[in-house]
C-alpha atoms as a PDB file:
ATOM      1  CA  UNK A   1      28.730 -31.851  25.832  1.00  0.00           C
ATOM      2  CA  UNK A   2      27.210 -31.512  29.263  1.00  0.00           C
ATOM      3  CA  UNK A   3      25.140 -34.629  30.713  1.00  0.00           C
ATOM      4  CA  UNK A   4      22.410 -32.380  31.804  1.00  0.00           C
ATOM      5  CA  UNK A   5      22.633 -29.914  28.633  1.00  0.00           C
ATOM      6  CA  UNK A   6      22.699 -30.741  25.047  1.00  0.00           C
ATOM      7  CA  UNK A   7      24.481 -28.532  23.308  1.00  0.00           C
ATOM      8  CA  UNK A   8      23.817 -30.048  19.876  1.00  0.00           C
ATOM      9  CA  UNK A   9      19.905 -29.881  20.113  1.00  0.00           C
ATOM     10  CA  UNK A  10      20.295 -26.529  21.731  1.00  0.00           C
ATOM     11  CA  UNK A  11      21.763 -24.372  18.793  1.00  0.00           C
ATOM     12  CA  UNK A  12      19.261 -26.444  16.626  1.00  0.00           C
ATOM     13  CA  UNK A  13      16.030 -25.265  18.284  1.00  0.00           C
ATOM     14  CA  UNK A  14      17.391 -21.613  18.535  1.00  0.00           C
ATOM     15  CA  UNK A  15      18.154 -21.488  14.685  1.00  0.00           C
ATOM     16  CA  UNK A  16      14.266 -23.177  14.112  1.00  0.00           C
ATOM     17  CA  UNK A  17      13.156 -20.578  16.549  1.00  0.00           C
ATOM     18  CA  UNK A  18      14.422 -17.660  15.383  1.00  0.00           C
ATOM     19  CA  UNK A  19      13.450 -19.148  11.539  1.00  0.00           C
ATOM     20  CA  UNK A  20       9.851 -19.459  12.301  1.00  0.00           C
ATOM     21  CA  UNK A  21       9.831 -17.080  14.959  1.00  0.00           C
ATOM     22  CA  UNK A  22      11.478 -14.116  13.372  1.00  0.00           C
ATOM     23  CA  UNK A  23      11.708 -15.105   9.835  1.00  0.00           C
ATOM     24  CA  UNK A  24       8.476 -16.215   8.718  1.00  0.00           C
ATOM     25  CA  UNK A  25       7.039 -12.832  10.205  1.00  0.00           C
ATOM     26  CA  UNK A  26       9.657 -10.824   8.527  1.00  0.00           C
ATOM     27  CA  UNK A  27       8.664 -12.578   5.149  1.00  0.00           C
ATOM     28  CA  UNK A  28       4.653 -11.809   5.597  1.00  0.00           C
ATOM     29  CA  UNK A  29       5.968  -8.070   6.293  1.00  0.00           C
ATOM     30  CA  UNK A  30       8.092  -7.813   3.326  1.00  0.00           C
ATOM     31  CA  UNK A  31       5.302  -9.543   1.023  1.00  0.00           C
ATOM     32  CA  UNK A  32       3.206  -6.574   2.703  1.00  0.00           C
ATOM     33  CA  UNK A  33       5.842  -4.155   1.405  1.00  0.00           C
ATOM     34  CA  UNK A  34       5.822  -5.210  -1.952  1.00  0.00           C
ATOM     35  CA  UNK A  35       2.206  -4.809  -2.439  1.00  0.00           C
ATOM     36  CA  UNK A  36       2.182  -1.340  -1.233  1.00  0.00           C
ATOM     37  CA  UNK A  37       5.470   0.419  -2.097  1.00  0.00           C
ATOM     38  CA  UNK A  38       5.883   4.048  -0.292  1.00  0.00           C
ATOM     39  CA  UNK A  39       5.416   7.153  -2.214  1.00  0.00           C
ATOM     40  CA  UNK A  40       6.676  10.921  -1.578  1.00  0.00           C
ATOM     41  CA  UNK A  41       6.345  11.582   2.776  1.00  0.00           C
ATOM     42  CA  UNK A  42       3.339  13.506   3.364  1.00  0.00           C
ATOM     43  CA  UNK A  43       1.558  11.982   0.152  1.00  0.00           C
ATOM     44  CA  UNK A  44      -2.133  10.335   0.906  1.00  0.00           C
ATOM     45  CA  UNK A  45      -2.347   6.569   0.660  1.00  0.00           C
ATOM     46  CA  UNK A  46      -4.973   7.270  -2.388  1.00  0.00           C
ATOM     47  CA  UNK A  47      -2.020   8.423  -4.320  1.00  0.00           C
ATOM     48  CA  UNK A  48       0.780   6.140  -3.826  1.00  0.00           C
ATOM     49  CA  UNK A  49       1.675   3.678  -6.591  1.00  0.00           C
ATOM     50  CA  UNK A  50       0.186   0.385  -7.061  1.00  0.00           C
ATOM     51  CA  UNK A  51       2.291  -2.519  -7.335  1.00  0.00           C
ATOM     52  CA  UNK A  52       3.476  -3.844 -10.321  1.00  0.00           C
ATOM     53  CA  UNK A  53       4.048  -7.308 -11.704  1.00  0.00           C
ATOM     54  CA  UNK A  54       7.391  -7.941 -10.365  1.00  0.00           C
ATOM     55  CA  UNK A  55       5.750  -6.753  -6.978  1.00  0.00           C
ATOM     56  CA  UNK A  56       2.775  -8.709  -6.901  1.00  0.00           C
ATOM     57  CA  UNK A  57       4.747 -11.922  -8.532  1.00  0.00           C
ATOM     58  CA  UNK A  58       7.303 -11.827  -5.923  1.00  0.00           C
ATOM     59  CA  UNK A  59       4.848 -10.942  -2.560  1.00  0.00           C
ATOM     60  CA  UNK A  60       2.664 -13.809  -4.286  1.00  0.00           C
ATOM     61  CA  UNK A  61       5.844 -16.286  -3.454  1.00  0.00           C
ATOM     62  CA  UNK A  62       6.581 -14.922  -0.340  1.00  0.00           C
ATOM     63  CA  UNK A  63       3.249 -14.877   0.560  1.00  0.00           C
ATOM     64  CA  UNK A  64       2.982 -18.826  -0.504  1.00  0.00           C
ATOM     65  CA  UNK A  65       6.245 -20.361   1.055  1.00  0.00           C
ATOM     66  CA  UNK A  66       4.689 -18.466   4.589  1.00  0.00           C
ATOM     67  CA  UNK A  67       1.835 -20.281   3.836  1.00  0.00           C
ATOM     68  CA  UNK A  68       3.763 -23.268   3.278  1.00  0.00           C
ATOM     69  CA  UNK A  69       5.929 -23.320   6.260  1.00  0.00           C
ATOM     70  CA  UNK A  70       2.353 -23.124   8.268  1.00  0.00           C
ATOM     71  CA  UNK A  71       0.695 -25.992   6.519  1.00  0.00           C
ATOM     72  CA  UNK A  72       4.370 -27.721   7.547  1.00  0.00           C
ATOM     73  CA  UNK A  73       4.474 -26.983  11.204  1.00  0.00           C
ATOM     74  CA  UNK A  74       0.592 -28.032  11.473  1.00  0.00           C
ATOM     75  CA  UNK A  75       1.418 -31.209   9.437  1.00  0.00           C
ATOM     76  CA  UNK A  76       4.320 -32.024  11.904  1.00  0.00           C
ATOM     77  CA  UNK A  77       2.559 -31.400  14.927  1.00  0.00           C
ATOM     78  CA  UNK A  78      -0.214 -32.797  14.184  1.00  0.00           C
ATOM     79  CA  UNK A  79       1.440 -36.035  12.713  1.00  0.00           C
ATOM     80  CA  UNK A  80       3.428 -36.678  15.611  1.00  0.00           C
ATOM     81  CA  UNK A  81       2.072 -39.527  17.757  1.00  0.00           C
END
């Protein structure tokens, strides 16, 4: 470990980064995906499939552990003193 650089907290707020920077994102787009699955190229969006219950159970959860890790983040920030 470096005296000016710590290494340690370093590769801890890269992996938190990248989590909630990248991840949570990526989560919200895949709970997208499951509510509005793809259908045949070149077919209108009034035709494509409608999601079933796996689909909407499973973007519901996704959608709800996004909204967790935001009502986290705000509690920690604003908790901190």
């Amino acid at each position: 470990m470096n005296s000016w650089i710590n290494l340690d907290a370093v590769w801890k707020i890269v992996v938190v980064g990248l989590l909630t920077g990248a991840g949570l994102p990526a989560l919200f787009a895949l709970g997208l995906r499951l509510l509005n699955p793809t259908g045949a190229a070149g077919e209108p969006a009034a035709v494509r499939p409608a999601a079933g219950p796996v689909g909407s159970t499973l973007a519901g959860l996704i959608f709800a552990v996004v909204l967790a890790a935001i009502g986290w983040g705000i509690s920690v920030i604003v908790g901190h003193r």
